[in-house]
N, C-alpha and C. Protein backbone atom coordinates (compact mmCIF):
# COMPACT_ATOMS: atom_id res chain seq x y z
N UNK A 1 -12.03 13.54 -27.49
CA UNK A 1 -13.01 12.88 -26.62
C UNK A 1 -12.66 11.41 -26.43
N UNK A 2 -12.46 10.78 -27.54
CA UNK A 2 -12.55 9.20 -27.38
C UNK A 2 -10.87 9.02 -26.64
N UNK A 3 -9.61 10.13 -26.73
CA UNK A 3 -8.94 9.76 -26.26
C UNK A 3 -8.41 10.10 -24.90
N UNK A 4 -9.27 10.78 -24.07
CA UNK A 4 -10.02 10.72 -22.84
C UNK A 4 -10.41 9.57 -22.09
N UNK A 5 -11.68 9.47 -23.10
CA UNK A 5 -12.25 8.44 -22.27
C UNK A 5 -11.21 6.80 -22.49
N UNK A 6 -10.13 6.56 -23.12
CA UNK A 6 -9.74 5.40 -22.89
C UNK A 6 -8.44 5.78 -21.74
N UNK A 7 -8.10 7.07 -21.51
CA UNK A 7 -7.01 7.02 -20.82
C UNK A 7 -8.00 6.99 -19.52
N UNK A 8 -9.27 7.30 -19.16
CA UNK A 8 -9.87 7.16 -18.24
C UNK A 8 -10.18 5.49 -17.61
N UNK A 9 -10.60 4.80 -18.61
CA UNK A 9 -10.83 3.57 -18.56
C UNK A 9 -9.07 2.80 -18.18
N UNK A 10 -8.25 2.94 -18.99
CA UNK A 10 -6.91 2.71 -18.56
C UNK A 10 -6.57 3.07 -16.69
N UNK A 11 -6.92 4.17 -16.53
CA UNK A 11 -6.86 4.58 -14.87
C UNK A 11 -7.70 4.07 -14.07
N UNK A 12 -8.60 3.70 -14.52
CA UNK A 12 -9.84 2.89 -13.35
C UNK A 12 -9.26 0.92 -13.59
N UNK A 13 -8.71 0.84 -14.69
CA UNK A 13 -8.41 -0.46 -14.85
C UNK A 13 -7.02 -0.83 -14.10
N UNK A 14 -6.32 0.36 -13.80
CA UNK A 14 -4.90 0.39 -13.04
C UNK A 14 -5.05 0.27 -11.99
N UNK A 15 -5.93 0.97 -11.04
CA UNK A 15 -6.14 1.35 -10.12
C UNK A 15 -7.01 -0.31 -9.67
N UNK A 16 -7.59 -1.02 -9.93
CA UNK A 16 -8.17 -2.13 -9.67
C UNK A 16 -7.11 -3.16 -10.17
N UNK A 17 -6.17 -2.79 -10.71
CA UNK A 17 -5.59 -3.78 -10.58
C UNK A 17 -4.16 -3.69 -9.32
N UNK A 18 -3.74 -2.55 -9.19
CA UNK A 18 -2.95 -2.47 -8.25
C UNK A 18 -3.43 -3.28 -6.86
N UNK A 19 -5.09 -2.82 -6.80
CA UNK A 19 -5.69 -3.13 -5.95
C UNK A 19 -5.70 -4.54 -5.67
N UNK A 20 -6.13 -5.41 -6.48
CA UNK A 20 -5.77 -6.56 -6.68
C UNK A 20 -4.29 -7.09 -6.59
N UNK A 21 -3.36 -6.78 -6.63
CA UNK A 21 -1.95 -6.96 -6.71
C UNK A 21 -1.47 -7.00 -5.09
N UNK A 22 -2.09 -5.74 -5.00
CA UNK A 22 -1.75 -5.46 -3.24
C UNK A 22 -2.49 -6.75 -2.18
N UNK A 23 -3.64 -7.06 -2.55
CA UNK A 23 -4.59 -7.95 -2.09
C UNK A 23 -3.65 -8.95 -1.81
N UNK A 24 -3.59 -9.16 -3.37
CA UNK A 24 -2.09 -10.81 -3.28
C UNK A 24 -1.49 -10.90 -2.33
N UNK A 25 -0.37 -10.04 -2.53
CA UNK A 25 0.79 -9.76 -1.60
C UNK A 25 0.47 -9.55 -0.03
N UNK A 26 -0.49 -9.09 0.14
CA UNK A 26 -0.94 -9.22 1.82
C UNK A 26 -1.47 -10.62 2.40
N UNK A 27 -2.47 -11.10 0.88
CA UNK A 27 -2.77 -12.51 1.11
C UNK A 27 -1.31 -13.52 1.82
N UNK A 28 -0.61 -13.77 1.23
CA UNK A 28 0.85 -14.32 1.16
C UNK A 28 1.21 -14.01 2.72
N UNK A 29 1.46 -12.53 3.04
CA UNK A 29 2.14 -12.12 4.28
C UNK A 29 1.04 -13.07 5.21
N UNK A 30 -0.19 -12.97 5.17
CA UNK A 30 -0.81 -13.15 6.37
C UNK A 30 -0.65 -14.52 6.53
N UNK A 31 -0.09 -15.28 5.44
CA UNK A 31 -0.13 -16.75 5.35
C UNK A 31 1.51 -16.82 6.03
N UNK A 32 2.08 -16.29 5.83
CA UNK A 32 3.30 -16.29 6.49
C UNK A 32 3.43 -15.98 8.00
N UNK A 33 2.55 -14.82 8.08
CA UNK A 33 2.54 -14.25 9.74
C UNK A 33 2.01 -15.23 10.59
N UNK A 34 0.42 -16.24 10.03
CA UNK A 34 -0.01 -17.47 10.66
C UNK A 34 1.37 -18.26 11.32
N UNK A 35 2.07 -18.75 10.29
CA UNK A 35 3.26 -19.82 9.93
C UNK A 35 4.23 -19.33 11.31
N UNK A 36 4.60 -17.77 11.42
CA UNK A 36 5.59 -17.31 12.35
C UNK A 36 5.07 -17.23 13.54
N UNK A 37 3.43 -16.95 13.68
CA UNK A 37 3.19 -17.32 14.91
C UNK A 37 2.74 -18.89 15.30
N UNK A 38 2.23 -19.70 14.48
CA UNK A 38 2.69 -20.95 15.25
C UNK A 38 3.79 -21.33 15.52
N UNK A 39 4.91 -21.54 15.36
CA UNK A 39 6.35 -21.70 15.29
C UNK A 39 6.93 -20.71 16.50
N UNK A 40 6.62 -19.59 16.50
CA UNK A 40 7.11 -18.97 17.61
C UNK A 40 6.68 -19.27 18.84
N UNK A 41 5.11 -20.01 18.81
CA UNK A 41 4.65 -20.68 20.52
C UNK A 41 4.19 -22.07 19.94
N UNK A 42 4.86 -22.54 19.54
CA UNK A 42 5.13 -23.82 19.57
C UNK A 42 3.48 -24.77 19.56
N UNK A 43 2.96 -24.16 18.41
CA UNK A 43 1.29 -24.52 18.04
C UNK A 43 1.12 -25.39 16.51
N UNK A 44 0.69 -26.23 16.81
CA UNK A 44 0.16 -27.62 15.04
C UNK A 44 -0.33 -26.53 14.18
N UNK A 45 0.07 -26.96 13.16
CA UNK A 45 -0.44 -26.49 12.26
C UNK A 45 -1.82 -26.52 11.59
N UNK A 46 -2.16 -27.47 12.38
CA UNK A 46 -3.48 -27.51 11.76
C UNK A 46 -4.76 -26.39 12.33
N UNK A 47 -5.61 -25.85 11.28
CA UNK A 47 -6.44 -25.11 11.65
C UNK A 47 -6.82 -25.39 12.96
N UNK A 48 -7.25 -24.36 13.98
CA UNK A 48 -8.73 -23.74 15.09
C UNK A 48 -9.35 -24.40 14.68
N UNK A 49 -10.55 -25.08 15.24
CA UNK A 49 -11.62 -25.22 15.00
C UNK A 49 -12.57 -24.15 15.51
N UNK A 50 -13.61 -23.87 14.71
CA UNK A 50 -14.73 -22.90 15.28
C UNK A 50 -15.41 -21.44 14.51
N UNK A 51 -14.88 -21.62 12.91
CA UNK A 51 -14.77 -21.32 12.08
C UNK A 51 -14.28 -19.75 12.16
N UNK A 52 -14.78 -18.85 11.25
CA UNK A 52 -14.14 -17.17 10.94
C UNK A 52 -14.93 -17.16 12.00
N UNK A 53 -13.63 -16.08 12.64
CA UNK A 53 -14.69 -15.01 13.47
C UNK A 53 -15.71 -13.47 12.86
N UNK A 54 -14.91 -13.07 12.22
CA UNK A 54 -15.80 -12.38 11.11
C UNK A 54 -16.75 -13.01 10.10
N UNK A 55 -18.03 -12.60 10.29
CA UNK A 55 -19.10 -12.75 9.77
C UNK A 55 -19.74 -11.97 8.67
N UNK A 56 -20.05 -12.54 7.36
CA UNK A 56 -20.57 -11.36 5.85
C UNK A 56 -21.53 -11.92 5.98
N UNK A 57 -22.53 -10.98 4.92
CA UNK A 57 -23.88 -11.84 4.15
C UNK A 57 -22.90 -12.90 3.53
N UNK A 58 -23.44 -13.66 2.63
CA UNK A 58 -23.08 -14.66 2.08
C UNK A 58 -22.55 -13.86 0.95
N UNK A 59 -21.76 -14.49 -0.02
CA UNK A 59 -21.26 -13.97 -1.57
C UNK A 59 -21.62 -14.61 -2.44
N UNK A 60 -22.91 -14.64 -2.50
CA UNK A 60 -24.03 -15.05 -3.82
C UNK A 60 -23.63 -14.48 -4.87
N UNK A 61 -23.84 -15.28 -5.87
CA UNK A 61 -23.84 -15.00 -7.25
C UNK A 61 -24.94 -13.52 -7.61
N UNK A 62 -25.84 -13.67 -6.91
CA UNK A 62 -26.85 -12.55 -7.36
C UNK A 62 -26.09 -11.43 -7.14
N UNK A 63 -25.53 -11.37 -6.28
CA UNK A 63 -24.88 -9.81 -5.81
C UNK A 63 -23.81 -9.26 -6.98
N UNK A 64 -23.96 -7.90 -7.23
CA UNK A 64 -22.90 -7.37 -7.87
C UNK A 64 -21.37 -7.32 -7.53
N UNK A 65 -20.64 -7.18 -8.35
CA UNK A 65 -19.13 -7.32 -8.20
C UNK A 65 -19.04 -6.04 -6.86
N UNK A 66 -19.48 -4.85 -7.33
CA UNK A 66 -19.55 -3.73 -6.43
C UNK A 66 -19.86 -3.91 -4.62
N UNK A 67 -21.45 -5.23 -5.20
CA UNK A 67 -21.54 -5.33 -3.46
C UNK A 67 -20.78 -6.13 -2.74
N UNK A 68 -20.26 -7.23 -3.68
CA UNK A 68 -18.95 -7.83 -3.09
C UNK A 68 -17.81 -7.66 -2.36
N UNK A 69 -17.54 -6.36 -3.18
CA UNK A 69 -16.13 -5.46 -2.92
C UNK A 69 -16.55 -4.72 -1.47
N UNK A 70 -17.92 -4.38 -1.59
CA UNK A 70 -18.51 -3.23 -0.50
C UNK A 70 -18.23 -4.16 0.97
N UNK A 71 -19.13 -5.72 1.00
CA UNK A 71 -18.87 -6.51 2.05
C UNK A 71 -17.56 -6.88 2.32
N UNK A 72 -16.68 -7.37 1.36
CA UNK A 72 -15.48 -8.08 1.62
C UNK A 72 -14.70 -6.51 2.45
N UNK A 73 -14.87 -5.46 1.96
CA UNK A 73 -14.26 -4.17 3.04
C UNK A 73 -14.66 -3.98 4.20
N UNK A 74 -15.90 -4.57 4.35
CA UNK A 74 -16.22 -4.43 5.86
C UNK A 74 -15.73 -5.56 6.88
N UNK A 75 -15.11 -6.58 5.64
CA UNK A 75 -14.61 -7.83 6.35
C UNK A 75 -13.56 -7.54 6.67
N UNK A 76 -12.41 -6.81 5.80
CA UNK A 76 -11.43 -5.96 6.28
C UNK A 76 -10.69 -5.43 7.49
N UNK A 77 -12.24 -4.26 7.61
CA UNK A 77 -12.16 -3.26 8.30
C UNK A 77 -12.52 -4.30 10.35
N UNK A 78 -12.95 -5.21 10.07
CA UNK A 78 -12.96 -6.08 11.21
C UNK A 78 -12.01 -6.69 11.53
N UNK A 79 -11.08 -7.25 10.42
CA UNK A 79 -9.88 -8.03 10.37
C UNK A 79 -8.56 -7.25 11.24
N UNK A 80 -8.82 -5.77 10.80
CA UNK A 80 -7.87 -4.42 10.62
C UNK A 80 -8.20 -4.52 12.43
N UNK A 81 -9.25 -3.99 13.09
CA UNK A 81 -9.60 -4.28 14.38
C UNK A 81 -9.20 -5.12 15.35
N UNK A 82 -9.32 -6.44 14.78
CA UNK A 82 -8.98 -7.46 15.95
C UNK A 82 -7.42 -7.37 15.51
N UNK A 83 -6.47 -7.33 14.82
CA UNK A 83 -5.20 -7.48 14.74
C UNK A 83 -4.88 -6.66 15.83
N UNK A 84 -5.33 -5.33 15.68
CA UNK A 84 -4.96 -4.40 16.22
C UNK A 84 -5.04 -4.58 17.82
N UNK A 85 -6.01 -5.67 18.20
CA UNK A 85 -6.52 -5.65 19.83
C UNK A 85 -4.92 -6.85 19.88
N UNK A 86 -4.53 -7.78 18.81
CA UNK A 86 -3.96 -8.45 19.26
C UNK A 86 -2.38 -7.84 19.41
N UNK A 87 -2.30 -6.94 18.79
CA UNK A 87 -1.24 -6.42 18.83
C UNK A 87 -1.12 -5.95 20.65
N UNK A 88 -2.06 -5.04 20.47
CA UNK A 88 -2.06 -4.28 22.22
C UNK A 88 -1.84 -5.56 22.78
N UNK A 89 -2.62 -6.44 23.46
CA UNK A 89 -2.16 -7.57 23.82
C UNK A 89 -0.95 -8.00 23.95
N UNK A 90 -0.47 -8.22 23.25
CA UNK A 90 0.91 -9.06 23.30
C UNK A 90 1.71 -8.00 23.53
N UNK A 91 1.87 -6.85 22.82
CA UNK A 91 3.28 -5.57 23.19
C UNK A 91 3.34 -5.18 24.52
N UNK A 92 1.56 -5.52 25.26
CA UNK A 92 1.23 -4.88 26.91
C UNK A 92 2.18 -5.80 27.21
N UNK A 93 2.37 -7.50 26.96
CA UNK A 93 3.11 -8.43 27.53
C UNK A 93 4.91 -9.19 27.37
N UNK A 94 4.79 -8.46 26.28
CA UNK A 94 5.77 -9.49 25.51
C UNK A 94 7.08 -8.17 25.33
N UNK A 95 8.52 -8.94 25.81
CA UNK A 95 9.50 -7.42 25.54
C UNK A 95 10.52 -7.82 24.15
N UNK A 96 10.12 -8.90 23.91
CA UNK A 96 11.02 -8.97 22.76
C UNK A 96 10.83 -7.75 21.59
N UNK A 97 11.36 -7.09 21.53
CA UNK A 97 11.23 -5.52 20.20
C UNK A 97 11.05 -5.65 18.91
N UNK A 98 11.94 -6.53 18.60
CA UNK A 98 12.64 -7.20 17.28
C UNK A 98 12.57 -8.41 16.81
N UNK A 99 11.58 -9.30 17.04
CA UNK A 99 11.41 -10.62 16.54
C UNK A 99 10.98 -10.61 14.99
N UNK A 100 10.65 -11.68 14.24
CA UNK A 100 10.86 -11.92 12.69
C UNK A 100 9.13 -11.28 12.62
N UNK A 101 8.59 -12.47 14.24
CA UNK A 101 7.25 -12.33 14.04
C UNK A 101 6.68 -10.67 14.06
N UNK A 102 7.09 -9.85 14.83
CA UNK A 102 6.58 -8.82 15.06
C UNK A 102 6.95 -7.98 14.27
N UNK A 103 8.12 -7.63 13.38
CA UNK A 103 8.16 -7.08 12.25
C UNK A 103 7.53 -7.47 10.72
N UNK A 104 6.96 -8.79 10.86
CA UNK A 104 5.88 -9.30 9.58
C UNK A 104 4.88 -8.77 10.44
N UNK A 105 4.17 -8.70 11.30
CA UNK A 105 3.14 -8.23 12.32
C UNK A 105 2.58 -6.89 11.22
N UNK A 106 3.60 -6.17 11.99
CA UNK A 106 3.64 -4.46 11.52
C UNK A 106 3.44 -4.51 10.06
N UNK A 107 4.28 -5.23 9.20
CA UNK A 107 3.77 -4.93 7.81
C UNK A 107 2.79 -5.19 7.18
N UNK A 108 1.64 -6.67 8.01
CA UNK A 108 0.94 -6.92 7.83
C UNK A 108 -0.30 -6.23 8.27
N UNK A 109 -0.19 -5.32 9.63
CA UNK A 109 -1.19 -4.06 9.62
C UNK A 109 -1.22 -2.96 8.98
N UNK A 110 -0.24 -2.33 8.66
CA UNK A 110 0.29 -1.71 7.36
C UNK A 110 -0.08 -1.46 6.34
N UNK A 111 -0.44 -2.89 5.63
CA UNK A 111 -0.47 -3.33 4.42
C UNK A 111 -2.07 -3.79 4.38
N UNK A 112 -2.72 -4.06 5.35
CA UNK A 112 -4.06 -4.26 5.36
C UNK A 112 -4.60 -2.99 5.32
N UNK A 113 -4.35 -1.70 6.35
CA UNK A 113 -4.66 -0.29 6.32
C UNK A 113 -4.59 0.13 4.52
N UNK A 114 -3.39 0.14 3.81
CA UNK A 114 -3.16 0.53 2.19
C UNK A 114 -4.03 -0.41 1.70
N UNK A 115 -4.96 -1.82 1.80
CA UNK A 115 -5.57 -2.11 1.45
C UNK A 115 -7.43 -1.47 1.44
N UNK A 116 -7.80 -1.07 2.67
CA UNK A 116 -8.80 -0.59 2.89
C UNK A 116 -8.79 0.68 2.23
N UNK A 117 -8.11 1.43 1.76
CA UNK A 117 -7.98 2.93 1.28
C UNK A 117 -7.77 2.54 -0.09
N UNK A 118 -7.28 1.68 -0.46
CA UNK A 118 -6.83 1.04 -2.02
C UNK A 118 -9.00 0.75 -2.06
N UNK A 119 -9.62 -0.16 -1.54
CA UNK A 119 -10.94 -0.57 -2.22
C UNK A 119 -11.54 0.18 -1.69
N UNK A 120 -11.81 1.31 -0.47
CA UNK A 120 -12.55 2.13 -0.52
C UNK A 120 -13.23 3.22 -1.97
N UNK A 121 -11.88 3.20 -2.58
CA UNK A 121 -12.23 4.41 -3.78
C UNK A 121 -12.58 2.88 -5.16
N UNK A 122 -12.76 1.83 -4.62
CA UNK A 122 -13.87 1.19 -5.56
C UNK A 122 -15.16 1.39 -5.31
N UNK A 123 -15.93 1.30 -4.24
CA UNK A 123 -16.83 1.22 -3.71
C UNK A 123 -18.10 2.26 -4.40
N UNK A 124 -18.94 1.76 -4.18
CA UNK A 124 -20.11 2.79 -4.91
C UNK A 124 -20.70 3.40 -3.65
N UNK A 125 -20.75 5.03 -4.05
CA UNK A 125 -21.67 5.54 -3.03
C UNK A 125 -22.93 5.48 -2.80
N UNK A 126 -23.03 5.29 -1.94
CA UNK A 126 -24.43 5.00 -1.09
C UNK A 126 -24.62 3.49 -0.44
N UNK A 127 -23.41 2.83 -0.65
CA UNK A 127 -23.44 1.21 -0.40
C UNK A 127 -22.52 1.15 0.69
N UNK A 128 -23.03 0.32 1.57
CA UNK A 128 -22.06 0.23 3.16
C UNK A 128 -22.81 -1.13 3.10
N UNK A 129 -22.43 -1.77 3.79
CA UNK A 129 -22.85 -3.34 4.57
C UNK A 129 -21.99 -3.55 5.90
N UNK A 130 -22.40 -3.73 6.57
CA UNK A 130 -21.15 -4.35 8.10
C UNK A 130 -21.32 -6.03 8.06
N UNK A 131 -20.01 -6.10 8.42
CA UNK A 131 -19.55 -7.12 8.94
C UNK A 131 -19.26 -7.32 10.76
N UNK A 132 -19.35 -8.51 11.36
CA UNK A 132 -20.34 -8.79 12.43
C UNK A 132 -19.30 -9.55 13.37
N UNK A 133 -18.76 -9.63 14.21
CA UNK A 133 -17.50 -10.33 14.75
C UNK A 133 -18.41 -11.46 16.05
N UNK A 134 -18.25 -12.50 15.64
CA UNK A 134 -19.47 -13.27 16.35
C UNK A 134 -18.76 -13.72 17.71
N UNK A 135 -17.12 -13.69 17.88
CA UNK A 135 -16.96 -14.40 19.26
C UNK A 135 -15.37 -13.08 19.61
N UNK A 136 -15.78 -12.68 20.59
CA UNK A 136 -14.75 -11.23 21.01
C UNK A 136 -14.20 -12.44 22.32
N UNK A 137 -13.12 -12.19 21.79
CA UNK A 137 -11.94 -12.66 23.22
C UNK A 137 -12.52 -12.18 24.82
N UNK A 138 -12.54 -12.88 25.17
CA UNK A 138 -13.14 -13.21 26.90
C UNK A 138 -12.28 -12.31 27.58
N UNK A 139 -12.72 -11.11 28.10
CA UNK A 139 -12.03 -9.98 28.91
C UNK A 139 -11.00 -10.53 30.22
N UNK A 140 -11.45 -11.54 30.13
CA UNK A 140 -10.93 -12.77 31.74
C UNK A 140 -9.42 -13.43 31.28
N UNK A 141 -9.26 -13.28 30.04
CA UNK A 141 -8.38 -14.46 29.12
C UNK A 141 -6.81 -13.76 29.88
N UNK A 142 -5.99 -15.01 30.48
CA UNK A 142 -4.89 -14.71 30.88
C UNK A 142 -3.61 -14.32 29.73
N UNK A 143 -2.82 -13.94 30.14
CA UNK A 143 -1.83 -13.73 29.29
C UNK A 143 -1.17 -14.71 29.50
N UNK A 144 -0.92 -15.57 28.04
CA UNK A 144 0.12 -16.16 27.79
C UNK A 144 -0.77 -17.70 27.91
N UNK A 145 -1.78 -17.31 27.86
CA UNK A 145 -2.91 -18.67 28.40
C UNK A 145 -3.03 -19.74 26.85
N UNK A 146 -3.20 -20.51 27.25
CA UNK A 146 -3.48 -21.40 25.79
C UNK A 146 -4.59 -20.75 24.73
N UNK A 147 -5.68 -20.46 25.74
CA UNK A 147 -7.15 -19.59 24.82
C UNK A 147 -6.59 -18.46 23.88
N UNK A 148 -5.71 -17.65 25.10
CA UNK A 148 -5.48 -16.48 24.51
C UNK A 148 -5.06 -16.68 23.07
N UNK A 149 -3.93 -17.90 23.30
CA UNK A 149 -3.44 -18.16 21.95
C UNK A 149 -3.66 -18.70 20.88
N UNK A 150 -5.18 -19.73 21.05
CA UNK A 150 -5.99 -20.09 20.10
C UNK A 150 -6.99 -18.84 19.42
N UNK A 151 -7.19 -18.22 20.43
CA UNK A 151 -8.00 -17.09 19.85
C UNK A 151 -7.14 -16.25 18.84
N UNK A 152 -5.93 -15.66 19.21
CA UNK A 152 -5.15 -15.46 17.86
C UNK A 152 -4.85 -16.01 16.72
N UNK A 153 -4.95 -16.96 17.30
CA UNK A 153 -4.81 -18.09 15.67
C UNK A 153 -5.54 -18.20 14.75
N UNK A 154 -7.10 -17.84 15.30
CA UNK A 154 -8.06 -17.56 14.75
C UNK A 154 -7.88 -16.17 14.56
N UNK A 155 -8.07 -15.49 14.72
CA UNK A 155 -7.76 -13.76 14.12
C UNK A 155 -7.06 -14.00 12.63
N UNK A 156 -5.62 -14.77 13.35
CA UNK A 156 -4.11 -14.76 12.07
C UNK A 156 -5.22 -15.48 10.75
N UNK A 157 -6.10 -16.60 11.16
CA UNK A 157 -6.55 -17.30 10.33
C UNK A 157 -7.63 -16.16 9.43
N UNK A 158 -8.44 -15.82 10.28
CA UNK A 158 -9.51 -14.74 9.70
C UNK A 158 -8.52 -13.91 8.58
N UNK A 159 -7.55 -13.12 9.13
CA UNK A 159 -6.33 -12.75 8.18
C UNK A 159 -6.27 -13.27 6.64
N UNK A 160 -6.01 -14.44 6.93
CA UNK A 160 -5.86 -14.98 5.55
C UNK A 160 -6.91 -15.36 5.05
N UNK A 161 -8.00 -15.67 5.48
CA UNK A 161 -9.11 -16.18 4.81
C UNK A 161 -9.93 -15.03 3.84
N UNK A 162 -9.82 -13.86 4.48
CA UNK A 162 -10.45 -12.92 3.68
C UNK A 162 -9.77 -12.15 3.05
N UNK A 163 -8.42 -12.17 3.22
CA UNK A 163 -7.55 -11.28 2.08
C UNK A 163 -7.16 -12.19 1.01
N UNK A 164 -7.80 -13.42 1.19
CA UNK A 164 -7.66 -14.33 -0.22
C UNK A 164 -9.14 -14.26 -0.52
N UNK A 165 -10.37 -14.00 -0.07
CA UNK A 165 -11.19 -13.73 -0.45
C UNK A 165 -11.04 -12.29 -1.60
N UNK A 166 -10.91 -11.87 -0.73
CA UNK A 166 -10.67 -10.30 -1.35
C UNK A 166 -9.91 -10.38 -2.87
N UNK A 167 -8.58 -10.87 -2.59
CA UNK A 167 -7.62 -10.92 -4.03
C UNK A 167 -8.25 -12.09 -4.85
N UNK A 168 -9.08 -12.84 -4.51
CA UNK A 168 -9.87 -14.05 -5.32
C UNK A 168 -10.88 -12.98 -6.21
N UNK A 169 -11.55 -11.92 -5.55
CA UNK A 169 -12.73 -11.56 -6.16
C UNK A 169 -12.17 -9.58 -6.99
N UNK A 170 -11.32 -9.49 -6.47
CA UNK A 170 -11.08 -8.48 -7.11
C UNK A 170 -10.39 -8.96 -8.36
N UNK A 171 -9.34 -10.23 -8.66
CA UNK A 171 -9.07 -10.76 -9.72
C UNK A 171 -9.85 -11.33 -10.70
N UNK A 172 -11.04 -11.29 -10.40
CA UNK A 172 -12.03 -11.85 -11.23
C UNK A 172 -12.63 -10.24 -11.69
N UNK A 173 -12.66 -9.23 -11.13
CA UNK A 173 -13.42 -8.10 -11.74
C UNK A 173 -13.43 -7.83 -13.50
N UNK A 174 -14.89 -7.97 -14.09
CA UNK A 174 -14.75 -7.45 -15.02
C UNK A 174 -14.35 -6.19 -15.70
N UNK A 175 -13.59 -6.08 -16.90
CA UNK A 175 -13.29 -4.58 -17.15
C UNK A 175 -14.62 -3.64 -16.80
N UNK A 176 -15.64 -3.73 -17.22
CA UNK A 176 -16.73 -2.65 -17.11
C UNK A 176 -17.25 -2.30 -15.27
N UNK A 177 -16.92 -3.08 -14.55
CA UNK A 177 -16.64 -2.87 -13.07
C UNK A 177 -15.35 -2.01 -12.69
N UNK A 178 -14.33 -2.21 -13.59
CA UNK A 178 -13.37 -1.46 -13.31
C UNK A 178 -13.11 -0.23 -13.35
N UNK A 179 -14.26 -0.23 -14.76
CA UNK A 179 -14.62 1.38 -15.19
C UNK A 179 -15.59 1.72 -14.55
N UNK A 180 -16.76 1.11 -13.64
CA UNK A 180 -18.06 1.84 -13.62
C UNK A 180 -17.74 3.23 -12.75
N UNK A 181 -18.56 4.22 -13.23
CA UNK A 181 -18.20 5.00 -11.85
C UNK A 181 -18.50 5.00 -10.40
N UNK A 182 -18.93 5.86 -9.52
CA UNK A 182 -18.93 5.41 -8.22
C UNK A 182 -20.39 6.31 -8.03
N UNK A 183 -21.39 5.60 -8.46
CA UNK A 183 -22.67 5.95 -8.35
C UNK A 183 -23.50 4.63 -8.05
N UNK A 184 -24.62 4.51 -7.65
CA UNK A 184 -25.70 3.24 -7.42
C UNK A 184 -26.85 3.49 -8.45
N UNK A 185 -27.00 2.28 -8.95
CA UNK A 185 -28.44 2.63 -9.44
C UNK A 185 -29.61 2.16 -8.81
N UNK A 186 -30.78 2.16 -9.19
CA UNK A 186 -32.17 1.91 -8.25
C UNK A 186 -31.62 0.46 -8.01
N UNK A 187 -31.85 -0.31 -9.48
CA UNK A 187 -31.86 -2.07 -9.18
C UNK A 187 -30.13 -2.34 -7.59
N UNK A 188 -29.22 -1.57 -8.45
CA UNK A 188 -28.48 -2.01 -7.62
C UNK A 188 -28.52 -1.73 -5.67
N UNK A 189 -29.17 -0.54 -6.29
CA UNK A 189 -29.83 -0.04 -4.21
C UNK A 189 -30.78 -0.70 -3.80
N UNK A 190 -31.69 -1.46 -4.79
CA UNK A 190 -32.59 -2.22 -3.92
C UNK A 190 -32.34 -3.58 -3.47
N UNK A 191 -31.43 -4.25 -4.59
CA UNK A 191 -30.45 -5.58 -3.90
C UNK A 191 -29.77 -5.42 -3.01
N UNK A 192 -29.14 -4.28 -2.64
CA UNK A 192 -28.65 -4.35 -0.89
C UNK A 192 -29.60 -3.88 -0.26
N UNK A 193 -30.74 -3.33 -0.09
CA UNK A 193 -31.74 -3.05 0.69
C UNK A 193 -32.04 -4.57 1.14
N UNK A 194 -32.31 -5.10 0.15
CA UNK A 194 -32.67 -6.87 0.19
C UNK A 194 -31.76 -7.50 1.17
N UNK A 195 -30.67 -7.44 1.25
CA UNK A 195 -29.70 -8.33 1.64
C UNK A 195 -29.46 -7.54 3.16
N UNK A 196 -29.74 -6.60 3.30
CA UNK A 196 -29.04 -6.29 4.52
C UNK A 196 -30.05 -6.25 5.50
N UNK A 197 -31.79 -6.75 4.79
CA UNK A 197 -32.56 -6.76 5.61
C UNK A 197 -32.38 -8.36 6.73
């Protein structure tokens, strides 16, 4: 029995940490993919102004590690979205095949997808939260237009901001989060009832 349950605890502690590991390493790419697309259209380095376009509840201390993990995936799963519109975008326009940028591109959607399937099987059932995309690219926006290309910058930025969120807070997980299983309890279902009101 007892040597069960530690090879169990060993597998839930692996599995959150890979998770975390992977987080890193995407963190990094997206900080790189920013870097290749300013440089490739000839844009300062200095941040957009106009903050994330993806929108969470806040990440209060009150909230559990679990509901953390639950929001920061829905931040994800928005992140995973707009890349994806920016991708269509630019491939509708752009014929270069083989640039540095567009092969970090690909690994960086890639690698965000193995991320969402990596913290999905953290997640506790019965817990969802959405995340909220407050400013969608202007259907009017020309190709190749300055907007167009600030608005990506912001995407690339959203990119990194929450996959360092993400690897910030999954590196902090306590062991007993690592182990819990994937059930809710009352207190914990009624703090997201709270929050998502």
């Amino acid at each position: 029995m007892a040597g069960r349950g530690t090879n169990g605890r060993h597998g839930s502690r692996g599995h959150a940490g890979r998770t975390a590991a992977l987080a890193r390493l995407l963190h990094k790419e997206c900080i790189q993919l920013l870097e290749l697309y300013r440089n490739s259209e000839s844009l300062p380095s200095s941040p957009v102004d106009g903050g994330y376009l993806v929108s969470i509840p806040p990440l209060v201390p009150q909230l559990s590690d679990a509901e953390k993990i639950s929001i920061l995936h829905a931040a994800l799963k928005e992140c995973l979205r707009l890349l994806e519109d920016v991708i269509t975008r630019e491939d509708a326009d752009v014929s270069d095949e083989d640039s540095e940028y567009k092969r970090k591109r690909k690994t960086v959607r890639d690698r965000l997808g193995h991320l969402l399937a990596s913290t999905e099987q953290l997640l506790v059932d019965g817990q969802k939260f959405e995340a909220k995309v407050k400013e969608e690219l202007d259907g009017q926006a020309v190709s190749g237009s300055f907007s167009l290309k600030m608005w990506i910058v912001r995407v690339l930025q959203d990119l990194v901001h929450w996959t360092g969120q993400t690897s910030d807070t999954l590196r902090s997980l306590p062991a007993e989060m690592e182990k819990a299983p994937k059930t809710m309890s009352r207190r914990t279902r009624r703090g997201a009832e709270k929050i998502r009101k």
